[in-house]
PDB file of N, CA and C in Angstrom:
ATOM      1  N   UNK A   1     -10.078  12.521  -2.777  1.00  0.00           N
ATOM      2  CA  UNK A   1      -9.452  11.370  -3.374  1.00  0.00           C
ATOM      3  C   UNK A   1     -10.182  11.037  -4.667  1.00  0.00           C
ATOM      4  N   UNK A   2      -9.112  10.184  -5.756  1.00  0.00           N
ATOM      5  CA  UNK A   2     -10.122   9.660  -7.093  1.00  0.00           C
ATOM      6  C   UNK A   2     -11.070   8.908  -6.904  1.00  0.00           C
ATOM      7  N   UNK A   3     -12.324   8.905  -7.079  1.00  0.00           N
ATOM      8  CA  UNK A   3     -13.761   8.257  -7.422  1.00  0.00           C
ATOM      9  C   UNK A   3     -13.080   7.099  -8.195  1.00  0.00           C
ATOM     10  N   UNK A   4     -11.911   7.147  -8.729  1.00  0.00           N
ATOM     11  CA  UNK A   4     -11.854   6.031  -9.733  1.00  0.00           C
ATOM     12  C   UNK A   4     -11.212   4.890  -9.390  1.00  0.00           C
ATOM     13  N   UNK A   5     -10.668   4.380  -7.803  1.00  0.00           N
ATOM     14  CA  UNK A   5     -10.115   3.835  -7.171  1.00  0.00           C
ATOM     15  C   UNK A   5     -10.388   3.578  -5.988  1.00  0.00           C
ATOM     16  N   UNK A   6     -11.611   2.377  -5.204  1.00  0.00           N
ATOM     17  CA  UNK A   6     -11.491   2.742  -4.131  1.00  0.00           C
ATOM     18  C   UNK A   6     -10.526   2.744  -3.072  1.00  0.00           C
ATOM     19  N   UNK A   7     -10.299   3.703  -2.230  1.00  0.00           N
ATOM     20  CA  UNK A   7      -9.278   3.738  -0.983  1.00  0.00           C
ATOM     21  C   UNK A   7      -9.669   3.511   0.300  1.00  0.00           C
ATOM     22  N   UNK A   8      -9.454   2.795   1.158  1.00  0.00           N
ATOM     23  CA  UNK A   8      -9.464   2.946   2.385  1.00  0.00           C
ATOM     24  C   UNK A   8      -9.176   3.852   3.473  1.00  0.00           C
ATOM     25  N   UNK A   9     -10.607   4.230   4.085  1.00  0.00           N
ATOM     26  CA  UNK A   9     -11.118   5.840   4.277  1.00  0.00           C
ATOM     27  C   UNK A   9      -9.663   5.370   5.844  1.00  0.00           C
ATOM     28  N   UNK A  10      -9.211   4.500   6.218  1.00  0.00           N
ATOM     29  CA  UNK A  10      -8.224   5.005   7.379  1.00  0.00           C
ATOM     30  C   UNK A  10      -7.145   5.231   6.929  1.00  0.00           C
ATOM     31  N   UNK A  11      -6.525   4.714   6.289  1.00  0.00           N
ATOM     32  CA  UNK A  11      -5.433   4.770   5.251  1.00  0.00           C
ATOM     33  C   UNK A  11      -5.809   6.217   4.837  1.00  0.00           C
ATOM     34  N   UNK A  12      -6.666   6.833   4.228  1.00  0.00           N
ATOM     35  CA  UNK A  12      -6.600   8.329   3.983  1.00  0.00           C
ATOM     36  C   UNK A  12      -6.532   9.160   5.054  1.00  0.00           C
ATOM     37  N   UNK A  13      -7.252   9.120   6.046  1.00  0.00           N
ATOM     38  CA  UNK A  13      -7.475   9.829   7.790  1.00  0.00           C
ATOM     39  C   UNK A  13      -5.795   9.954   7.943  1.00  0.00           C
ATOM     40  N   UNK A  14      -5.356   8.515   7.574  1.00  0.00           N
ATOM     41  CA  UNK A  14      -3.825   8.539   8.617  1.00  0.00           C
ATOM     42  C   UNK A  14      -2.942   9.548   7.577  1.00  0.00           C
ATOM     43  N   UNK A  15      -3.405   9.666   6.349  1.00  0.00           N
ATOM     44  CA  UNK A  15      -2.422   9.966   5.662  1.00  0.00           C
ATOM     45  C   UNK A  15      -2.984  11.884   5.808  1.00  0.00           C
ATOM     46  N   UNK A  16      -3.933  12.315   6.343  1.00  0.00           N
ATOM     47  CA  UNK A  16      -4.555  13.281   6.379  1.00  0.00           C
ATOM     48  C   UNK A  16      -4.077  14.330   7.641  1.00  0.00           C
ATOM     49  N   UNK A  17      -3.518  13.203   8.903  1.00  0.00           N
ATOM     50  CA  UNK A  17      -3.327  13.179   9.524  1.00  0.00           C
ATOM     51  C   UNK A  17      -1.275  13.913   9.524  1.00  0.00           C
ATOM     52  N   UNK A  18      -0.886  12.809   8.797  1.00  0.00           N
ATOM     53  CA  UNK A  18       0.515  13.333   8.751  1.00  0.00           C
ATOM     54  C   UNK A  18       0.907  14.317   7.807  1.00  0.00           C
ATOM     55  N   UNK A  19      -0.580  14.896   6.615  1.00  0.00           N
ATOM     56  CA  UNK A  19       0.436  16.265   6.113  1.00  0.00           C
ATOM     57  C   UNK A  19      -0.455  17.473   7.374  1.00  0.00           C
ATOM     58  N   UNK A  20      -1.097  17.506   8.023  1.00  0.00           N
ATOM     59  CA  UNK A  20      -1.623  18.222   9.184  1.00  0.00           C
ATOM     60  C   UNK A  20      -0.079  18.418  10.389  1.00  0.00           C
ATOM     61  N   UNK A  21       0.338  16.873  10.600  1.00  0.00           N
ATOM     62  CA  UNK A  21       1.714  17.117  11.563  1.00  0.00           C
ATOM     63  C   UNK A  21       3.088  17.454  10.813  1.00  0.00           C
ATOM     64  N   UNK A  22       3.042  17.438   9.055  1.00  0.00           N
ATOM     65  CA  UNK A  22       4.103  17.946   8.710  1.00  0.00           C
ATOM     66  C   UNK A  22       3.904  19.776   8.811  1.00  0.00           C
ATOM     67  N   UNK A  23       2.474  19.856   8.604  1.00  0.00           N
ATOM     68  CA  UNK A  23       2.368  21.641   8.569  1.00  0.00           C
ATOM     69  C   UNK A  23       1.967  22.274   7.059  1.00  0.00           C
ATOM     70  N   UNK A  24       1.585  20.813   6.366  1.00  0.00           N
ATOM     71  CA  UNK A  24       0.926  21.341   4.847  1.00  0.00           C
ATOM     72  C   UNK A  24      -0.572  22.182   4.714  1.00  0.00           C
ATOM     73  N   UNK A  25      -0.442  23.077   4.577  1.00  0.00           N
ATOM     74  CA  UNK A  25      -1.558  23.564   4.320  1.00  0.00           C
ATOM     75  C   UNK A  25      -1.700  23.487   2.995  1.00  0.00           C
ATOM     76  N   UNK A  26      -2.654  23.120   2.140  1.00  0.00           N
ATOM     77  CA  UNK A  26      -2.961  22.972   0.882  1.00  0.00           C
ATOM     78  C   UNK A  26      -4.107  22.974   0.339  1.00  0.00           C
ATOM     79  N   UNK A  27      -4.078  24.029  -0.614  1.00  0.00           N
ATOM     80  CA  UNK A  27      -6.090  24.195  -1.649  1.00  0.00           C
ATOM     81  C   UNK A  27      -6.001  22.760  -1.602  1.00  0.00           C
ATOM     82  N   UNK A  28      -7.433  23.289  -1.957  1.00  0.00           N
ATOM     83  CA  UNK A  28      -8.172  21.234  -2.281  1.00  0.00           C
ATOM     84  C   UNK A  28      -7.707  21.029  -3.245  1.00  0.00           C
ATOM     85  N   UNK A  29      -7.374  21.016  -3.955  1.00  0.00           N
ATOM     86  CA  UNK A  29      -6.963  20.106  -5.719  1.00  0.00           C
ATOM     87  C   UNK A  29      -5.499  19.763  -5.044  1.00  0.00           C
ATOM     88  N   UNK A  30      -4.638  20.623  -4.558  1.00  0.00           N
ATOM     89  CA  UNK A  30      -2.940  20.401  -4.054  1.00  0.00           C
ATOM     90  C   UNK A  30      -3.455  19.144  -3.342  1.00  0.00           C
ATOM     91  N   UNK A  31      -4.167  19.573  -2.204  1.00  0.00           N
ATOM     92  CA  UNK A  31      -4.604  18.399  -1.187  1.00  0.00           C
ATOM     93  C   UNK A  31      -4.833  16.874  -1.929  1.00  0.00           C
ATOM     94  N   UNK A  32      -6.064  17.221  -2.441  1.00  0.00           N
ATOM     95  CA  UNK A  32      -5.997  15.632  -3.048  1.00  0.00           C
ATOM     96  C   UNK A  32      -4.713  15.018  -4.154  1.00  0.00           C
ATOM     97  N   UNK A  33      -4.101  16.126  -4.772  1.00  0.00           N
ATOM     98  CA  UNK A  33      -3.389  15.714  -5.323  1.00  0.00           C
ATOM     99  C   UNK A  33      -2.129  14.876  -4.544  1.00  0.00           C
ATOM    100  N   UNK A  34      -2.026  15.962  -2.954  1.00  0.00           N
ATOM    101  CA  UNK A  34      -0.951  14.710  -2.220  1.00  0.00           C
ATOM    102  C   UNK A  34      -1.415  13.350  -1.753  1.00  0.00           C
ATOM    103  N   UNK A  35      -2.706  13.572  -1.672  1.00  0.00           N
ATOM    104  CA  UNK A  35      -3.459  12.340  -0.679  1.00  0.00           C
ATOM    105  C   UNK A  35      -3.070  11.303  -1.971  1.00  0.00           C
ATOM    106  N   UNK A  36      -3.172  11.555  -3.292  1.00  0.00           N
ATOM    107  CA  UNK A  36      -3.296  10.202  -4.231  1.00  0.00           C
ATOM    108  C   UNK A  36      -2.022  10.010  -4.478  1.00  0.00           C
ATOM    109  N   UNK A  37      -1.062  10.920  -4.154  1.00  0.00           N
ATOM    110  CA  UNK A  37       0.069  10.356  -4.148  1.00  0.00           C
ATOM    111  C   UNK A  37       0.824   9.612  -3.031  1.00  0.00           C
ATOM    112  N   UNK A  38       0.698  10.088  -1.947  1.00  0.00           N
ATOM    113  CA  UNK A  38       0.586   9.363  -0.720  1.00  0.00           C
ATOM    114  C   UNK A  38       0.172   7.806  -0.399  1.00  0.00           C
ATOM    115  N   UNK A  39      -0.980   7.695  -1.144  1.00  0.00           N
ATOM    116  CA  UNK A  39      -1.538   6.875  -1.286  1.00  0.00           C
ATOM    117  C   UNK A  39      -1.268   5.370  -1.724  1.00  0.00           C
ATOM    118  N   UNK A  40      -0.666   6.362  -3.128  1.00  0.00           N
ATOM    119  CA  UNK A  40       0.106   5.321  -4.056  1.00  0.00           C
ATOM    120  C   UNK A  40       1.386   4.749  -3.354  1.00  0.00           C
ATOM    121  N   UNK A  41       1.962   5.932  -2.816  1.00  0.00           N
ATOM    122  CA  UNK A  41       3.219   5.392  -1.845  1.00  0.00           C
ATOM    123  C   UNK A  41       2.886   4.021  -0.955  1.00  0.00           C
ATOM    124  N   UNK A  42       2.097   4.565   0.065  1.00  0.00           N
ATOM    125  CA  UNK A  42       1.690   2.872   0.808  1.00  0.00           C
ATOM    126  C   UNK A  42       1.434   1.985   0.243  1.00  0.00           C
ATOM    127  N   UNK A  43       0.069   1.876  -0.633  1.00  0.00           N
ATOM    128  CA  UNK A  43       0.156   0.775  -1.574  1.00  0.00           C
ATOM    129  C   UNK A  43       1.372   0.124  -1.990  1.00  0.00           C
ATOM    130  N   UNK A  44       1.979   0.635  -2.438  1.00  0.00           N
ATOM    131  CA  UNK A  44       3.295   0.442  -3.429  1.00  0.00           C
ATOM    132  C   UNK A  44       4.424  -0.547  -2.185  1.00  0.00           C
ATOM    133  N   UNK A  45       4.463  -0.009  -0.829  1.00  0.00           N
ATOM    134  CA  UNK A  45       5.363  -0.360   0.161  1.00  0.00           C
ATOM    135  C   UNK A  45       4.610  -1.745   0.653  1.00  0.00           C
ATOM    136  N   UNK A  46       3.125  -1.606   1.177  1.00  0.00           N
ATOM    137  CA  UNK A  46       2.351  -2.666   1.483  1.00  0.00           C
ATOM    138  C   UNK A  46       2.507  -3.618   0.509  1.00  0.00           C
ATOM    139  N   UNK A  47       2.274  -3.629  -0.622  1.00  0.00           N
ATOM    140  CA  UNK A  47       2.604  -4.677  -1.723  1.00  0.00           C
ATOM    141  C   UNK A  47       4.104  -5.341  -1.604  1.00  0.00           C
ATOM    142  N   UNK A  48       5.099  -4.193  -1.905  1.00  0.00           N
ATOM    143  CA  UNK A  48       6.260  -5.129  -1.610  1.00  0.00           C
ATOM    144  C   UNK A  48       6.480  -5.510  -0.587  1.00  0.00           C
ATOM    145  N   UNK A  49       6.006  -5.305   0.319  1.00  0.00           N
ATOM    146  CA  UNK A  49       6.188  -5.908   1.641  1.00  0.00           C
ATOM    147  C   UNK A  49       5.511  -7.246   1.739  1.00  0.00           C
ATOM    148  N   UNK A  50       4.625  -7.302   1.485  1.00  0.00           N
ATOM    149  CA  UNK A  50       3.613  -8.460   1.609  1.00  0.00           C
ATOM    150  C   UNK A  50       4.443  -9.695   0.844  1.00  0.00           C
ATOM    151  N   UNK A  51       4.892  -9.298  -0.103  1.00  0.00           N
ATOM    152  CA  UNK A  51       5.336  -9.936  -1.331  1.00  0.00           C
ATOM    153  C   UNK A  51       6.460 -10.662  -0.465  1.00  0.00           C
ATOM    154  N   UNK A  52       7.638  -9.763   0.220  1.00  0.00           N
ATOM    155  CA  UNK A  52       8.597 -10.101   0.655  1.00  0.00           C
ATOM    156  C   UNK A  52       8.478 -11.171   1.594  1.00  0.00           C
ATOM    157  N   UNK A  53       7.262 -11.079   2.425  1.00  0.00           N
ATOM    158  CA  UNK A  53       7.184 -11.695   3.462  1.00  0.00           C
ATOM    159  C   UNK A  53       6.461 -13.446   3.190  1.00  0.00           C
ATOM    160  N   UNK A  54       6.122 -13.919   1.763  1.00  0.00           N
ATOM    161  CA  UNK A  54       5.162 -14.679   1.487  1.00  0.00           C
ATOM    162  C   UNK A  54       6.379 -15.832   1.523  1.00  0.00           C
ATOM    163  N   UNK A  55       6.193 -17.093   1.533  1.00  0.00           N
ATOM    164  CA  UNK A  55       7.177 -18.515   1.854  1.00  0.00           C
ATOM    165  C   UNK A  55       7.371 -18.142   0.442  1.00  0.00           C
ATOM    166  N   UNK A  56       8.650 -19.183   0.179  1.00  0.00           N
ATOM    167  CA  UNK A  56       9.377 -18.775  -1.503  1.00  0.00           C
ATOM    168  C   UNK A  56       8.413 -19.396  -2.274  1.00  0.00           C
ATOM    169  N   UNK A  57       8.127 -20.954  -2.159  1.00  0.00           N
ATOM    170  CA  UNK A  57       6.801 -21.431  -3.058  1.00  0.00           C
ATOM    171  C   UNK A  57       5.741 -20.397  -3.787  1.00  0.00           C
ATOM    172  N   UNK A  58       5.225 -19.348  -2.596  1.00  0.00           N
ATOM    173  CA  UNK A  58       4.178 -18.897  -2.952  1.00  0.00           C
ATOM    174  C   UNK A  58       4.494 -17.246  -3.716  1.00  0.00           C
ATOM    175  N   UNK A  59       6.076 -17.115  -3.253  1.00  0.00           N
ATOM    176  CA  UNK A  59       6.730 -15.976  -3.823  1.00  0.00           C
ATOM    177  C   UNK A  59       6.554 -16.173  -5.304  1.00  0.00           C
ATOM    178  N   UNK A  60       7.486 -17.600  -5.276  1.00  0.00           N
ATOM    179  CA  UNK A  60       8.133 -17.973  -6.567  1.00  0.00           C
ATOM    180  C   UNK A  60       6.573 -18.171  -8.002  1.00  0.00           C
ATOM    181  N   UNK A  61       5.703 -18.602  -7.031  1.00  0.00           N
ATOM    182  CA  UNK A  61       4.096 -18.313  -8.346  1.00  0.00           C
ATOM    183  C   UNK A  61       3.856 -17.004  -8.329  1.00  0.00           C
ATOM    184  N   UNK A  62       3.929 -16.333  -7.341  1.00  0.00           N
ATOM    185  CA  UNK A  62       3.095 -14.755  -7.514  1.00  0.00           C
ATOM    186  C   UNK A  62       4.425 -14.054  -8.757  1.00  0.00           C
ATOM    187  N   UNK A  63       5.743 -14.476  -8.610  1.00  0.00           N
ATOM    188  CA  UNK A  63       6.642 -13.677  -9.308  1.00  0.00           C
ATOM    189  C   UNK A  63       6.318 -14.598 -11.202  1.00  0.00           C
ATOM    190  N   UNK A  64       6.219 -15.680 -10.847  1.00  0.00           N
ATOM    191  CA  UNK A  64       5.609 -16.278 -12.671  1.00  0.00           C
ATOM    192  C   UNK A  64       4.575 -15.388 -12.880  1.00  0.00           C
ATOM    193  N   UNK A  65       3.248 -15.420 -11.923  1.00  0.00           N
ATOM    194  CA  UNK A  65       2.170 -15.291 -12.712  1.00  0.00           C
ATOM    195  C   UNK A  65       2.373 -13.008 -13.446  1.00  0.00           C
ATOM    196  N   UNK A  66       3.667 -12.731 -12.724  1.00  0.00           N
ATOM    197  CA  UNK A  66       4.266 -11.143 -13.329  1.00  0.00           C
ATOM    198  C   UNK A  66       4.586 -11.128 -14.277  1.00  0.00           C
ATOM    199  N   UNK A  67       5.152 -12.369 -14.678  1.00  0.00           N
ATOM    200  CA  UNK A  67       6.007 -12.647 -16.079  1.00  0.00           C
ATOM    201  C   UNK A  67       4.430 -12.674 -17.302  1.00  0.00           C
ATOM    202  N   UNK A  68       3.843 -13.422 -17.086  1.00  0.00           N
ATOM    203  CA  UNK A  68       2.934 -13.271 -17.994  1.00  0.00           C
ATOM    204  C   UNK A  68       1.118 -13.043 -17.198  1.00  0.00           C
ATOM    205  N   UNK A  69       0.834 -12.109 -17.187  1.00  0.00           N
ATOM    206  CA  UNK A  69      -0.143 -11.423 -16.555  1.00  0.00           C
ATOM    207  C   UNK A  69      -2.133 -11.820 -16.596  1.00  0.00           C
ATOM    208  N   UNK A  70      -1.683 -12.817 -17.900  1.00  0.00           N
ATOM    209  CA  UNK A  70      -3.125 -13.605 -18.095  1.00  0.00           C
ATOM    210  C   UNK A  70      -3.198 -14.848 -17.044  1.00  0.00           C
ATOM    211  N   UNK A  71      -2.325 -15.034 -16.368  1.00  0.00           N
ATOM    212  CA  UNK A  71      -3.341 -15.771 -15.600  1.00  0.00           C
ATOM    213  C   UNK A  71      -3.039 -14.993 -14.003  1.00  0.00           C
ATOM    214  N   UNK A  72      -3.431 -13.896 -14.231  1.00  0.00           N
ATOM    215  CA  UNK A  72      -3.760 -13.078 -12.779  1.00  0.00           C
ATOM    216  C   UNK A  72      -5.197 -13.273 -12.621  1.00  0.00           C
ATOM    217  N   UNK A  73      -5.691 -13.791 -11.810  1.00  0.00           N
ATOM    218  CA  UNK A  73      -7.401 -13.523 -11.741  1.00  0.00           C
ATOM    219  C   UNK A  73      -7.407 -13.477 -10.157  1.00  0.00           C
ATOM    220  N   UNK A  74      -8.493 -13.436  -9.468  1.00  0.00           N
ATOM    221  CA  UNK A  74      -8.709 -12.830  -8.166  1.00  0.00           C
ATOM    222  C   UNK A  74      -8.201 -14.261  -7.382  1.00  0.00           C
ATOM    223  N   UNK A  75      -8.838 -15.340  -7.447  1.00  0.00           N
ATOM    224  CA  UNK A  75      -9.087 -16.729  -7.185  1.00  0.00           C
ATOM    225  C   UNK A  75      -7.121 -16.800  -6.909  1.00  0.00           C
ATOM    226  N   UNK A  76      -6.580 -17.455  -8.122  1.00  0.00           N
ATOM    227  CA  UNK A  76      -4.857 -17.406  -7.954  1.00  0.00           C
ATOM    228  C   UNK A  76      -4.485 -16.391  -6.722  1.00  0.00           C
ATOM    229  N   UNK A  77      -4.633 -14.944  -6.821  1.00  0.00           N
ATOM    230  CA  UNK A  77      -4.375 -13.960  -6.110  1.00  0.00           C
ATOM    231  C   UNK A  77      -4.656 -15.072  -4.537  1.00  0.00           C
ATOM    232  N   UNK A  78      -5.964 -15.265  -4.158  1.00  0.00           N
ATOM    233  CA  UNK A  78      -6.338 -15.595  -2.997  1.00  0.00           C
ATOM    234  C   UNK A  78      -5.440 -16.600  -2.744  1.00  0.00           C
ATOM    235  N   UNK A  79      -5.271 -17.927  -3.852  1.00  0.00           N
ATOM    236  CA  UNK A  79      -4.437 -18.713  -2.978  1.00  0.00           C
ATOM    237  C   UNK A  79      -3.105 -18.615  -2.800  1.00  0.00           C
ATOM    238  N   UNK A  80      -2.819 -17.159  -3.636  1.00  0.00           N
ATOM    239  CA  UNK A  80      -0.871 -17.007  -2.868  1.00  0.00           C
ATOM    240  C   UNK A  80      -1.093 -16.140  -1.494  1.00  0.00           C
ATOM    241  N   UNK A  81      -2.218 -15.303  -1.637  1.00  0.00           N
ATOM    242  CA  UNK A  81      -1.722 -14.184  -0.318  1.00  0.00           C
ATOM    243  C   UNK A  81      -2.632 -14.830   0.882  1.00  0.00           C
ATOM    244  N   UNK A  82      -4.031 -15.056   0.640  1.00  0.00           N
ATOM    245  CA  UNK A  82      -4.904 -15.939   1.577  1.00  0.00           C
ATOM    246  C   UNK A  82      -4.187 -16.485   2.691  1.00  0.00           C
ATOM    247  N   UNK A  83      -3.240 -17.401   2.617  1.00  0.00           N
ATOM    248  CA  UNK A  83      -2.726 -18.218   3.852  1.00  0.00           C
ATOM    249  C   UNK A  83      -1.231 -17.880   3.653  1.00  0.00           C
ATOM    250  N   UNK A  84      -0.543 -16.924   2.367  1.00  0.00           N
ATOM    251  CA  UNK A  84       0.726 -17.284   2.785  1.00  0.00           C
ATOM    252  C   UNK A  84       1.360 -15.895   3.519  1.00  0.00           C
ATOM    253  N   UNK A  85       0.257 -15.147   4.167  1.00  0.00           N
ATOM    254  CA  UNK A  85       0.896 -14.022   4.776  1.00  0.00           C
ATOM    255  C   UNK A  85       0.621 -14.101   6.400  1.00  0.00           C
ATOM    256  N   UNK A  86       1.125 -14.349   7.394  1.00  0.00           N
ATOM    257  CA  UNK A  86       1.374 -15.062   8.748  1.00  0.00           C
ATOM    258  C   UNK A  86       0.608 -13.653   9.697  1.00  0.00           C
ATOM    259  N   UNK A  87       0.835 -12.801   9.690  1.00  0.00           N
ATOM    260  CA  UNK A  87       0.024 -11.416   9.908  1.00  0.00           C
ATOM    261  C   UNK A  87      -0.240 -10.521   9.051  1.00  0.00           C
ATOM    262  N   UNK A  88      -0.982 -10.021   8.442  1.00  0.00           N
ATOM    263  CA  UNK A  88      -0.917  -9.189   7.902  1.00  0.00           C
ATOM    264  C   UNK A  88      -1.336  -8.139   8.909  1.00  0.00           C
ATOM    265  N   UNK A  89      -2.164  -7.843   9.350  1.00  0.00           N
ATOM    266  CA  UNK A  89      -2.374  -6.183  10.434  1.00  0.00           C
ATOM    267  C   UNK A  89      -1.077  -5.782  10.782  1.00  0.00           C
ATOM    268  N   UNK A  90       0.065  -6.853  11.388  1.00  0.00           N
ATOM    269  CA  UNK A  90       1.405  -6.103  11.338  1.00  0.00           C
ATOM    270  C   UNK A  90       2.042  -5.934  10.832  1.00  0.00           C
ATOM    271  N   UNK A  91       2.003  -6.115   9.484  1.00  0.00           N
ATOM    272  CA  UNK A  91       2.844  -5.554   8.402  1.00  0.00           C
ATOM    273  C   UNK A  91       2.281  -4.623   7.573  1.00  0.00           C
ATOM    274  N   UNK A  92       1.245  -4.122   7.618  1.00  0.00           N
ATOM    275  CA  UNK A  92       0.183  -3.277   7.432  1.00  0.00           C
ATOM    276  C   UNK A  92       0.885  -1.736   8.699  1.00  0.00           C
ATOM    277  N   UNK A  93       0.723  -2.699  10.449  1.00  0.00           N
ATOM    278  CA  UNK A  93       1.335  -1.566  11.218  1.00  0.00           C
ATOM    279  C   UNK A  93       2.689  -1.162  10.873  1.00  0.00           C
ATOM    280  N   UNK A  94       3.984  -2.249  10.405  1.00  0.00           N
ATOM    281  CA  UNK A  94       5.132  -1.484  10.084  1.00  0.00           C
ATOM    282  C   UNK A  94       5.060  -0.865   9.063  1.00  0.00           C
ATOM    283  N   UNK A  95       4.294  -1.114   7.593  1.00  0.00           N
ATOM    284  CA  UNK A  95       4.683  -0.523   6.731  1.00  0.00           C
ATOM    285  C   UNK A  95       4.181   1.242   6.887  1.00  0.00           C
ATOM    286  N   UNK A  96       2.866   1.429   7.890  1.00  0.00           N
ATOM    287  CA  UNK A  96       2.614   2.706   7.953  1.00  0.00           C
ATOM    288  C   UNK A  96       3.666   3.205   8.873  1.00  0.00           C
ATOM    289  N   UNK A  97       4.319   3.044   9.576  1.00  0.00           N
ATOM    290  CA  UNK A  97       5.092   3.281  10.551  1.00  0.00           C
ATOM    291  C   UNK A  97       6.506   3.840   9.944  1.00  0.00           C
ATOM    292  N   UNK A  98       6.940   2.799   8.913  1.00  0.00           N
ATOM    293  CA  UNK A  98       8.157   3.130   7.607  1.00  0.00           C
ATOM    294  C   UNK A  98       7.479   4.343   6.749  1.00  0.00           C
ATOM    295  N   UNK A  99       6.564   4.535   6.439  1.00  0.00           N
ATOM    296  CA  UNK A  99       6.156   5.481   5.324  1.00  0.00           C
ATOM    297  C   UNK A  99       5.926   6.513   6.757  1.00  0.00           C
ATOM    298  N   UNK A 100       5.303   6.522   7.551  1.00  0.00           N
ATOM    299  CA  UNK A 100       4.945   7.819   8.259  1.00  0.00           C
ATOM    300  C   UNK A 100       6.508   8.280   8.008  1.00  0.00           C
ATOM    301  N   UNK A 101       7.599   7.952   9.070  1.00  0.00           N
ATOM    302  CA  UNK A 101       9.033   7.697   9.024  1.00  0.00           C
ATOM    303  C   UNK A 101       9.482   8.574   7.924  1.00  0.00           C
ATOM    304  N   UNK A 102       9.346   8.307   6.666  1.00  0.00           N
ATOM    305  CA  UNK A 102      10.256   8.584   5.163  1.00  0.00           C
ATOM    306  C   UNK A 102       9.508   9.850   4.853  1.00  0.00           C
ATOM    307  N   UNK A 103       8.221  10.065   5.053  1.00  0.00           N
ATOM    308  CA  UNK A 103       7.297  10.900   4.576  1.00  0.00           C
ATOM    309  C   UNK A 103       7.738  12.648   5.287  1.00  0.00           C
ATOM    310  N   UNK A 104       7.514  11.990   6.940  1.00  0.00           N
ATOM    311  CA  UNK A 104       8.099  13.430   7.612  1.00  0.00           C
ATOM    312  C   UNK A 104       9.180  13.982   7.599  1.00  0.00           C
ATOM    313  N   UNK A 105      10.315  12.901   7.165  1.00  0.00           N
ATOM    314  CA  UNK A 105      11.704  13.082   7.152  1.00  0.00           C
ATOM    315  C   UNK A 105      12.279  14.011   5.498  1.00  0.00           C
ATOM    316  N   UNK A 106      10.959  13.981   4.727  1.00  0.00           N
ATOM    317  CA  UNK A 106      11.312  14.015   3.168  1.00  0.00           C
ATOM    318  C   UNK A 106      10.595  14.949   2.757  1.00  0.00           C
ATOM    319  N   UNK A 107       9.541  15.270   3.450  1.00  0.00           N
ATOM    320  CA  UNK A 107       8.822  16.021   2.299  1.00  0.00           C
ATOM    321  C   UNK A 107       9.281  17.423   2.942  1.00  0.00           C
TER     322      UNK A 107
END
């Protein structure tokens, strides 16, 4: 995986895991090259998901502060997702569950 991003070593295992049960065998450079794409996939699903799931109030600031990107700072971040996501571990479990799903079915 890139040094230039950290990833979450289960999130890679799992994703290590399903090109092993699709039957990818791949040199290392192919390899990491799927793992960071893979990668990007969940991210990408976990985010909109999260997003989807936040009360509209806290939707409706996280979707302003897109429009103009200077006032993204970590702090804002905390107080839209901090309390306005009701579980996250299970939407974390469906979204790997949807990507395992799309991944074996596609690639």
């Amino acid at each position: 995986m890139s040094m230039e991003k950290p990833r979450n070593p289960v999130i890679v295992d799992y994703c290590e895991a399903l090109m092993r049960k699709k039957g990818l065998e791949l040199n290392d450079e192919n390899k990491e090259k799927e793992l960071d794409r893979m990668y990007s996939l969940y991210e990408s699903m976990l985010g909109r998901r999260m997003v989807e799931t936040l009360p509209e109030d806290k939707k409706a600031k996280y979707l302003e502060i897109l429009r103009d990107l200077g006032q993204l700072n970590m702090e804002t971040i905390g107080e839209i997702f901090g309390d306005g996501i009701a579980d996250p571990a299970a939407i974390m479990k469906e979204t790997l569950e949807e990507f395992s799903d799309i991944y074996l079915e596609n690639r």
